[in-house]
Protein backbone atom coordinates (compact mmCIF):
# COMPACT_ATOMS: atom_id res chain seq x y z
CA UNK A 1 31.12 -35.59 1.13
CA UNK A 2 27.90 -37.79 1.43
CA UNK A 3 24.32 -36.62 1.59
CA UNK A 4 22.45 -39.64 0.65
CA UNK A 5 21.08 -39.79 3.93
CA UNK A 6 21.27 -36.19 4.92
CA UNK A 7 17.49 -34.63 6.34
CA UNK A 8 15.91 -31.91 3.91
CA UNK A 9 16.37 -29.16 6.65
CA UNK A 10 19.87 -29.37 6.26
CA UNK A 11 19.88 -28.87 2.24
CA UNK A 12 16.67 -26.04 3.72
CA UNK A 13 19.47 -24.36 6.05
CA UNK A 14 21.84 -24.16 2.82
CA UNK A 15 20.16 -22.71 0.68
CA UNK A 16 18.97 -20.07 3.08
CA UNK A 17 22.98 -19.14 3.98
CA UNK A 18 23.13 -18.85 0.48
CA UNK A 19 20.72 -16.74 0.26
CA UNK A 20 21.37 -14.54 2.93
CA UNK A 21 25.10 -14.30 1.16
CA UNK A 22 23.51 -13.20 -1.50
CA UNK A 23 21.43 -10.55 -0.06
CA UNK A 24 24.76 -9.33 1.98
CA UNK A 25 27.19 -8.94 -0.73
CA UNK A 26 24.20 -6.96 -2.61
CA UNK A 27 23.97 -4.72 0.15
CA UNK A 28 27.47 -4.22 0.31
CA UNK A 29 27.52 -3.29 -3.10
CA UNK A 30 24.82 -0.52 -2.64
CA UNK A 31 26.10 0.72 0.30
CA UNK A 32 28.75 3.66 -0.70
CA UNK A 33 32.43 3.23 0.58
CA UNK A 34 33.96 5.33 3.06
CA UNK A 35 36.73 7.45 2.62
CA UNK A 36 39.58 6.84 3.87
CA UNK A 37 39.54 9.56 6.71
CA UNK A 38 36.13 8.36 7.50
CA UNK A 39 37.25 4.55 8.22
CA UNK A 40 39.70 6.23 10.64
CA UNK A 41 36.66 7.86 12.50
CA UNK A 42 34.37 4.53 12.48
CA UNK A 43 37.76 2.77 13.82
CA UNK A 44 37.99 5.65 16.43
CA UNK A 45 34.34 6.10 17.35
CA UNK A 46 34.27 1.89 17.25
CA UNK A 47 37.05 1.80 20.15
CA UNK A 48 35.73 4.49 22.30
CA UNK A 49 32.40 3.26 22.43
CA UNK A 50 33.08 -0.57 22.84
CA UNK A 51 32.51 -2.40 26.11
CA UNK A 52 36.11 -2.43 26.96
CA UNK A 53 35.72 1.19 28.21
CA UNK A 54 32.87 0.56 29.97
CA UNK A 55 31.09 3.82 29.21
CA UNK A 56 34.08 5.78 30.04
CA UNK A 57 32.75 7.50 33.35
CA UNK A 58 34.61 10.32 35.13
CA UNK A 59 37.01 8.60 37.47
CA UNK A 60 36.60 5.15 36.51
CA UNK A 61 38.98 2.66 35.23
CA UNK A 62 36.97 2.92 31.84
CA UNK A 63 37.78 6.55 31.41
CA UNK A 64 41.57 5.71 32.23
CA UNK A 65 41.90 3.26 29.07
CA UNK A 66 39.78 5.43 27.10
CA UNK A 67 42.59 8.16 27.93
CA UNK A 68 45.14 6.05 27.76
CA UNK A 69 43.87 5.27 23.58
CA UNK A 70 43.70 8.68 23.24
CA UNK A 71 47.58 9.45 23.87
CA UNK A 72 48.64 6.68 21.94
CA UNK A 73 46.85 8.38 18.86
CA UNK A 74 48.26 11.58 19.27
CA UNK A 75 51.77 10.17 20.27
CA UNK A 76 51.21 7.77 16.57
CA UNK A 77 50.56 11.18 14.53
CA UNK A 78 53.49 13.24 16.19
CA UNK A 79 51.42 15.61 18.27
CA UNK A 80 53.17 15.86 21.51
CA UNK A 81 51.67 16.65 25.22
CA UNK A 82 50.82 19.96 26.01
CA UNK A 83 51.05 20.33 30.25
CA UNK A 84 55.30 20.68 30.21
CA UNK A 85 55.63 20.94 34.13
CA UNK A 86 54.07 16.99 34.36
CA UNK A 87 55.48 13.77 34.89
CA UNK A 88 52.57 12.76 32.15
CA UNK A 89 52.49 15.64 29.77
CA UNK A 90 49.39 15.06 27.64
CA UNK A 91 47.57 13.86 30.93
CA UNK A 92 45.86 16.93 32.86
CA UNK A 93 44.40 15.79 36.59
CA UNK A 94 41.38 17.22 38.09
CA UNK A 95 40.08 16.91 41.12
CA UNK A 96 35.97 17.58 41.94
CA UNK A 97 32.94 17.00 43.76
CA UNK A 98 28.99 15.69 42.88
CA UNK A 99 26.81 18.25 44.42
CA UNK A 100 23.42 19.19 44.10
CA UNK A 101 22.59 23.15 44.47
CA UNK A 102 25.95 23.30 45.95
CA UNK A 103 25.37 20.43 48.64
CA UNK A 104 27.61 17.90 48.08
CA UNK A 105 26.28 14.59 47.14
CA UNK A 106 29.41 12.00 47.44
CA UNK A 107 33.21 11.95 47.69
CA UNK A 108 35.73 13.92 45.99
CA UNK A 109 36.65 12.63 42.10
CA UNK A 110 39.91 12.73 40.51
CA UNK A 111 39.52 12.94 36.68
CA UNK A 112 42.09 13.61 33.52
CA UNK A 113 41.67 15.71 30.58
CA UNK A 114 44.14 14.75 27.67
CA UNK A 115 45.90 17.74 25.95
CA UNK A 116 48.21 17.51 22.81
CA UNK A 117 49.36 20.91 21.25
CA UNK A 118 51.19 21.89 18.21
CA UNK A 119 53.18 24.60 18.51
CA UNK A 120 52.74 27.57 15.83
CA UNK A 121 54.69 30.32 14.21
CA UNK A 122 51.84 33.11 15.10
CA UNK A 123 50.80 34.93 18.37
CA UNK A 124 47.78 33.37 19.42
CA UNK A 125 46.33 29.92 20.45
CA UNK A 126 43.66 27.96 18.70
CA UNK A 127 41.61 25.92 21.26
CA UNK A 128 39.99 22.14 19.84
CA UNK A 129 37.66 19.95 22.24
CA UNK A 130 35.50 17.36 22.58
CA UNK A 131 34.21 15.61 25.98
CA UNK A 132 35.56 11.63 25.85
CA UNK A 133 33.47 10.81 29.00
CA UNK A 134 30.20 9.58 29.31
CA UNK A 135 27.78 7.82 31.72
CA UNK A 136 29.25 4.36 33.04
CA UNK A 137 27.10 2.12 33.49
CA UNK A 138 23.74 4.45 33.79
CA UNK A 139 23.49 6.28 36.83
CA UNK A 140 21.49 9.72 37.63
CA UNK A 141 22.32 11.21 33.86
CA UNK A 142 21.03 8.61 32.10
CA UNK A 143 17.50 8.34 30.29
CA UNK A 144 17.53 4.21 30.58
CA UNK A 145 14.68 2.62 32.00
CA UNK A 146 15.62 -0.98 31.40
CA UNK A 147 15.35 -3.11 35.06
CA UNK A 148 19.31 -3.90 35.03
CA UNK A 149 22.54 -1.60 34.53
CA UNK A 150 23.61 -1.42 31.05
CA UNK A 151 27.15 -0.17 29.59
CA UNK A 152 26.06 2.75 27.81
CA UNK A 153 28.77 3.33 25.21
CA UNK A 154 27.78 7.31 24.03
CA UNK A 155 29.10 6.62 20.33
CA UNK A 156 27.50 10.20 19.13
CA UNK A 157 27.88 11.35 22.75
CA UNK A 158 30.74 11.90 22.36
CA UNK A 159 33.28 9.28 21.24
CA UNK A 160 31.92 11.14 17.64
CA UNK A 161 33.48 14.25 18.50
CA UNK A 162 36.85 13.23 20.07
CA UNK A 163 36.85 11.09 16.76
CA UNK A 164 36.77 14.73 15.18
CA UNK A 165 39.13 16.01 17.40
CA UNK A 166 41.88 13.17 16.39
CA UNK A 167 41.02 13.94 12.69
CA UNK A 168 41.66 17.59 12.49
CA UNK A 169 45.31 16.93 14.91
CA UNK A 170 46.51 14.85 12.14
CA UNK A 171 45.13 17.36 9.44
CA UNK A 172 46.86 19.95 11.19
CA UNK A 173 50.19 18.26 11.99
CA UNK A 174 50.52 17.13 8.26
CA UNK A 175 49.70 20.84 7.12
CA UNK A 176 50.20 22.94 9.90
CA UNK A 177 48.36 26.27 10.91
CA UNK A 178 50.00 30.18 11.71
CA UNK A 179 48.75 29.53 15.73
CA UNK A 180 49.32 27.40 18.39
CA UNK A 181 46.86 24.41 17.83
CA UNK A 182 46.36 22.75 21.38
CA UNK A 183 43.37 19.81 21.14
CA UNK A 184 41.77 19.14 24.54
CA UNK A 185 39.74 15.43 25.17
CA UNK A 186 37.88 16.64 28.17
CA UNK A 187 36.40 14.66 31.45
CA UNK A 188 33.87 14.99 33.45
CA UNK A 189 31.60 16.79 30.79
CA UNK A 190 28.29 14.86 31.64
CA UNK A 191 28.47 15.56 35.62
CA UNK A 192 28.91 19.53 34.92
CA UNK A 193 31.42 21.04 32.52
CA UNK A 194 34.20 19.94 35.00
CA UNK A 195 37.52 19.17 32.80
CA UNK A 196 37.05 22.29 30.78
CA UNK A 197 36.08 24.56 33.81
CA UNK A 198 39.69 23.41 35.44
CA UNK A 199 41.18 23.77 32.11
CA UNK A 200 39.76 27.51 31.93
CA UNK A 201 41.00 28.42 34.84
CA UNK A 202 44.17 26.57 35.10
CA UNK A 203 45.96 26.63 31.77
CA UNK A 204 44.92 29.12 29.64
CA UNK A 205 47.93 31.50 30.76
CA UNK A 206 50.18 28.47 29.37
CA UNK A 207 50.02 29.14 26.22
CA UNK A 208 50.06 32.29 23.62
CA UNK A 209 46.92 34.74 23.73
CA UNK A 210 43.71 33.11 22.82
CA UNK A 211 42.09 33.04 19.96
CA UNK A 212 38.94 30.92 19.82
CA UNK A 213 37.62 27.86 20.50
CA UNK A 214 35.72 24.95 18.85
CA UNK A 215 33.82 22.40 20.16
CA UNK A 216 32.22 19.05 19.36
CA UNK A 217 29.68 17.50 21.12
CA UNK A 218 27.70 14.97 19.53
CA UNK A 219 28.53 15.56 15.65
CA UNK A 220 27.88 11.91 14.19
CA UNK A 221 24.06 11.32 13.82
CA UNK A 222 24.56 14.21 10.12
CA UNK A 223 20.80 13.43 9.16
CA UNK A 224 19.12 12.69 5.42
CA UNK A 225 18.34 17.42 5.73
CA UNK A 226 21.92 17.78 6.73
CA UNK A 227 20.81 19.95 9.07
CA UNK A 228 24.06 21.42 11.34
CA UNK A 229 23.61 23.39 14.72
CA UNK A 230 26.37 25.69 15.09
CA UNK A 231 25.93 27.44 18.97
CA UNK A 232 28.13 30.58 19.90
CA UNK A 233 27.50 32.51 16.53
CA UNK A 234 27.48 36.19 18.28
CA UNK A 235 30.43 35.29 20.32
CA UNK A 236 32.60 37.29 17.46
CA UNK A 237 31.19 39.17 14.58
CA UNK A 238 32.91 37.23 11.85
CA UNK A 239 31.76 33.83 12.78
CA UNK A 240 28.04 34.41 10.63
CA UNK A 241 30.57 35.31 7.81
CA UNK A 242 33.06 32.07 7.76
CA UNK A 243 30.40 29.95 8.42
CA UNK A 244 28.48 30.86 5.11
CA UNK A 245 31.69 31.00 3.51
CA UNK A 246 32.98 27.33 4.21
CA UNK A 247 29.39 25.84 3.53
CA UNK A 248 29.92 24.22 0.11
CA UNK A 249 28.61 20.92 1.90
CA UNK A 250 25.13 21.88 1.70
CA UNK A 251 24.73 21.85 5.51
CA UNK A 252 20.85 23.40 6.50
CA UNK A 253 22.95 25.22 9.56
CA UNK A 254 20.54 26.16 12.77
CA UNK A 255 22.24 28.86 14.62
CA UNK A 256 22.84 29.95 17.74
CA UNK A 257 23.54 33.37 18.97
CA UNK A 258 24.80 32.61 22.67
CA UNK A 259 28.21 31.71 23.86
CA UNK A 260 26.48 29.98 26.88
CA UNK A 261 25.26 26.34 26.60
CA UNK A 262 25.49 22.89 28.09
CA UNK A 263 28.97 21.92 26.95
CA UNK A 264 32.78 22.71 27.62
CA UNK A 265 32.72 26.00 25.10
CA UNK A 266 31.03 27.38 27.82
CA UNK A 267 34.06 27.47 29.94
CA UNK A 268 36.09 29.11 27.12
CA UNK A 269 33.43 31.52 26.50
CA UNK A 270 33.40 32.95 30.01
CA UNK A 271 36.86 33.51 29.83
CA UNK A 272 36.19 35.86 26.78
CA UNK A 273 37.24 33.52 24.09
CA UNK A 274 34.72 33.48 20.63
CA UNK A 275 33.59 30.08 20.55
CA UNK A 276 31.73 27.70 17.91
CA UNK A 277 29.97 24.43 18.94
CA UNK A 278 28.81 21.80 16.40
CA UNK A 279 25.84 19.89 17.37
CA UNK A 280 24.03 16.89 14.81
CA UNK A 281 20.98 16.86 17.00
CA UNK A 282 19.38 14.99 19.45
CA UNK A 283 17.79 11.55 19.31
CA UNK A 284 16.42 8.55 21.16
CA UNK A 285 19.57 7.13 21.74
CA UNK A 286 20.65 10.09 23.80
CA UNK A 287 21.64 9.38 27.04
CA UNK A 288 20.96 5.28 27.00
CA UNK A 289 22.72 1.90 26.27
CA UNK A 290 21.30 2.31 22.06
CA UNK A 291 23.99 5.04 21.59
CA UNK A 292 26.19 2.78 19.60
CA UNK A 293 29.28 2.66 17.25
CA UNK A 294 26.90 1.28 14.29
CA UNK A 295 24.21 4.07 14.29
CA UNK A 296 27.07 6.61 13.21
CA UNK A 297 26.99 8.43 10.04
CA UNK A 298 30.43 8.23 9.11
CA UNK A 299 30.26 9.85 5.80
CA UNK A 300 28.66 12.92 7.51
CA UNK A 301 30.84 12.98 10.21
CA UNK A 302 33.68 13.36 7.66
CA UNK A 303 31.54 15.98 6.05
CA UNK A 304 31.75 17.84 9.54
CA UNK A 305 35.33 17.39 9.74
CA UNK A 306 35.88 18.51 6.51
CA UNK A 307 33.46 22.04 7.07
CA UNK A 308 35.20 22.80 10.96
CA UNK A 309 38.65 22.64 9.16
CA UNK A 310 37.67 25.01 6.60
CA UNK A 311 36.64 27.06 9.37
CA UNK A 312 39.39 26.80 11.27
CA UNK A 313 42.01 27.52 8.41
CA UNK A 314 39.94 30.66 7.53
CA UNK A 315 40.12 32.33 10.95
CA UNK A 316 44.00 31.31 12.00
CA UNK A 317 44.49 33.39 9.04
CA UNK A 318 42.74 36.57 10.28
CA UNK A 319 45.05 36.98 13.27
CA UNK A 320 42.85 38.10 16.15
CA UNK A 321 38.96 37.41 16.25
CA UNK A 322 36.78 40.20 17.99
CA UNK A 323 35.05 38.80 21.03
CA UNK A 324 31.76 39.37 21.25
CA UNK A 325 29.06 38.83 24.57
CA UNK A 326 26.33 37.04 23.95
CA UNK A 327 23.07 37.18 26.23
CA UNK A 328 22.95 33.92 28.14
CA UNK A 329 20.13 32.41 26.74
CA UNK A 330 19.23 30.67 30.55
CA UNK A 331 18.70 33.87 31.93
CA UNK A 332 15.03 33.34 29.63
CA UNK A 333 14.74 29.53 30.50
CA UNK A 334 11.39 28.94 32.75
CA UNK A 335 12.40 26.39 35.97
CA UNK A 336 9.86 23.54 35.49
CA UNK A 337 8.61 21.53 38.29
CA UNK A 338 7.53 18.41 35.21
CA UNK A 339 8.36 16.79 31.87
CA UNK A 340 6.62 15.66 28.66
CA UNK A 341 9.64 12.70 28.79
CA UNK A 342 10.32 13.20 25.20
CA UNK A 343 13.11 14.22 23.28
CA UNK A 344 12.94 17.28 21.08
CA UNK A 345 14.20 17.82 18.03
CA UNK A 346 16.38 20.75 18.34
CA UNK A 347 16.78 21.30 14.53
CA UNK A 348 13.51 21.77 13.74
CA UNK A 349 12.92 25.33 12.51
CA UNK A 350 9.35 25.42 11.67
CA UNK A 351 6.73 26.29 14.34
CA UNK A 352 5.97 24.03 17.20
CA UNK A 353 8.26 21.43 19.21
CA UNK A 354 8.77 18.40 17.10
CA UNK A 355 9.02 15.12 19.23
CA UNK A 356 12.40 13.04 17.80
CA UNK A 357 11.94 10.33 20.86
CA UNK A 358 9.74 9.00 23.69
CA UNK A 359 10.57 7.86 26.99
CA UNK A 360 8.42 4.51 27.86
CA UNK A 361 6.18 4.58 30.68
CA UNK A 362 6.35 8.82 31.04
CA UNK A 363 3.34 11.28 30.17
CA UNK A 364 3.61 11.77 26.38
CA UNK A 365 3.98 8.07 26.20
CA UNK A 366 1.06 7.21 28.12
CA UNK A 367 -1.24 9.59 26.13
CA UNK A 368 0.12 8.06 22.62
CA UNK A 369 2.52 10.86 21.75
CA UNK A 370 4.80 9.58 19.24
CA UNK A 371 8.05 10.44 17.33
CA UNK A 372 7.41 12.87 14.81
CA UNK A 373 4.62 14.61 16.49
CA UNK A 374 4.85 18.27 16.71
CA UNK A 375 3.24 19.90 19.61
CA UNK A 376 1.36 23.01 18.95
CA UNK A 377 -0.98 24.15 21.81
CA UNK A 378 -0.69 23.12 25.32
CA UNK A 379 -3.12 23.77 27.67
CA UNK A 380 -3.77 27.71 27.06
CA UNK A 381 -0.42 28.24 25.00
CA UNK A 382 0.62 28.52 21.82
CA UNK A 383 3.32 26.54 21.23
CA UNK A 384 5.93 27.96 18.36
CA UNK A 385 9.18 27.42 19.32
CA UNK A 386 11.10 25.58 21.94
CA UNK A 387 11.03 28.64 24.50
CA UNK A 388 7.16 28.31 24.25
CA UNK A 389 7.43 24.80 24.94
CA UNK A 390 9.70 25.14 28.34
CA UNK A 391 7.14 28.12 28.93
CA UNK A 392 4.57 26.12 28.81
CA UNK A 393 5.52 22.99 31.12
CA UNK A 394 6.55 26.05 33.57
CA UNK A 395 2.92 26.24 34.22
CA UNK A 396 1.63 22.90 34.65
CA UNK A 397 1.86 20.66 38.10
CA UNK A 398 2.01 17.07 39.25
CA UNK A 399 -1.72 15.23 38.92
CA UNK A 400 -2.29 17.80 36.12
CA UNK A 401 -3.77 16.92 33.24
CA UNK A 402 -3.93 18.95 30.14
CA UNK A 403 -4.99 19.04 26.60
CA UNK A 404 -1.99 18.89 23.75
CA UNK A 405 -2.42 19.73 20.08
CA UNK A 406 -0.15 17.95 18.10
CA UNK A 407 0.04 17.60 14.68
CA UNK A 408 0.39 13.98 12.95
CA UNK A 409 1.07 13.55 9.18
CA UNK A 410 0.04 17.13 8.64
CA UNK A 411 -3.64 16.90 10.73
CA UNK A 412 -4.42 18.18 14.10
CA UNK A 413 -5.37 16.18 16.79
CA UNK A 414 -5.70 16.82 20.70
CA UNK A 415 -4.74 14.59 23.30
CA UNK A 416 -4.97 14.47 27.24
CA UNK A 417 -1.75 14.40 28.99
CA UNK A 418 -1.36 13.87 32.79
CA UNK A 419 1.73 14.86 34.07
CA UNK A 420 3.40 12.65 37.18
């Protein structure tokens, strides 16, 4: 090759893809391999949150493929359908309606839950979920503010937990478990708990007596504190117990007494089934198009799956699990008539509301609020724990404007928010 006459830029744009090698395979080399169970979660996660599926709404031809992926996964590890009386065993049709205080708000949607089940030796029936839908395109769930419709993918929300789901079916099918296992991919999550509330009600007399149920919603953002939420702890009394006995992971776990909460364990719970639901936290992705395949962490995911199979092993073997009610922690939760538009972080255990995100153009935005702020005092109230907080906004009106404490690298400083 000749490069006599060859401009400087182009020995300039060598060097720098040289370079840039370089600094890539250096990275590469720093940045710890994944486990072979955990490259089968990226690869799930990665093809349940890619464009193809086009968010994987309830009813939509994106939420058909995304179905349609998950029974070729459970047919490819052995795990057969679980509804024997249809044409499509592992597919389970639903049929509901948007409403809004009980007016409806459009026309009637036809959604599909997938079920798989392996069939055990014991008496009882182990329930696994996940949601696999998520919001489309945007639409009246979604915390996007961007001028034009976006795909919003919901990597963490939940393609991470339907990830989990696949994991523990082959975990389970290779060493298999005293109960019935029977894994459930719910739809129609995000518009109201609707695949699991037709699931509840429909299906549960299908199988052998219940035994408890696990959930996964949102499991793949494991952060640097390892901190774990773990909702529908009272719902039997030997939950506090297995948890604490399977934690050799080091997981900070945050729990939860109720059995009542905004995900499909609900539905189980109000049938009088002890449930546990594993939660990573909340971030700024949540709800919008940045909830992608690449901001997973796939070695804590793994770490999750690894813990909720530990769990899972440890109560199949203890036959029947007390059920336990819970008090439903919205009975207590203030009706607010505005918002801060941030995101909290649920995890955080010390007093105050930490902020883990900020919604452009809203109130806490507008009065330089940002990420990692932890509100203290609003107005006349103390704030201490998240119940303060929702206490707090239950008192304030449109045009208000009042004076927040926050505190910012460890000093106080007070701000004037006006709420719209």
């Amino acid at each position: 090759m000749k490069f006599q006459n060859t401009p400087f830029r182009f020995y300039l744009a060598l060097l720098t893809l040289a370079m840039s090698a370089l600094t890539w395979q250096a990275h590469a080399q720093d940045a710890p391999k994944l486990s072979k169970e955990a490259l089968q979660l990226q690869t799930d996660v990665k093809t349940l949150a890619d464009d193809a599926m086009e968010g994987r709404k309830v009813g939509t031809k994106g939420e058909k493929k995304a179905s349609e992926y998950l029974v070729k996964r459970f047919k490819s590890m052995g795990v057969d359908g679980a509804i024997s009386d249809s044409k499509t065993p592992y597919y389970d049709s639903f049929e509901a309606q948007p409403s809004v205080h009980g007016t409806p708000t459009g026309p009637k949607i036809t959604g599909r839950n997938v079920v798989a089940v392996l069939p055990g030796q014991g008496e009882g029936t182990i329930y696994i979920g996940a949601h696999y839908d998520h919001w489309g395109w945007g639409g009246e769930g979604s915390l996007y503010r961007g001028a034009d419709s976006a795909i919003h993918n919901g990597a963490d929300d939940n393609a991470s937990g339907v990830a989990a789901v696949l994991e523990l079916a082959r975990r389970f099918h290779d060493s298999p478990l005293q109960n019935t296992v029977v894994f459930i991919a719910f739809s129609g999550e995000e518009m109201g708990l609707w695949g699991s509330n037709a699931f509840a009600k429909e299906h549960l007399g299908a199988f052998p007596a219940p035994r408890f149920m696990i959930n996964m919603d949102m499991v793949g953002r494991l952060n640097a504190e390892r901190q774990l939420a773990v909702y529908g702890t009272g719902t039997s009394p030997l939950w506090d117990g297995l948890l604490d006995e399977q934690n050799e992971f080091g997981f900070a776990l945050k729990r939860e007494v109720s059995g009542v909460g905004p995900s499909d364990h609900t539905s189980f719970y109000l049938a009088d089934i002890p449930v546990l639901h594993f939660f990573t936290g909340q971030h700024e992705d949540y709800h919008r198009p940045s909830d992608d395949w690449d901001k997973i962490n796939y070695a804590g995911l793994a770490d999750v799956v690894d813990y909720i199979e530990g769990i899972v092993r440890s109560a199949d073997a203890l036959g029947e699990l007390p059920f336990s009610k819970t008090k439903d922690q919205s009975d207590d939760t203030p009706r607010f008539k505005v918002t801060l538009g941030v995101v909290p972080d649920y995890l955080y255990s010390d007093p105050g509301m930490r902020i883990d995100g900020v919604s452009e153009g809203r109130p806490a935005a507008k009065a330089g609020l940002a990420k990692g702020d932890v509100v203290t005092q609003m107005g006349d109230q103390a704030i201490t724990s998240m119940m303060d907080y929702m206490k707090a906004l239950s008192t304030f009106t449109k045009g208000q404007t009042v004076p927040v404490t926050v505190l910012r690298n460890g000093n106080a400083t007070v701000v004037q928010v006006t709420f719209d």
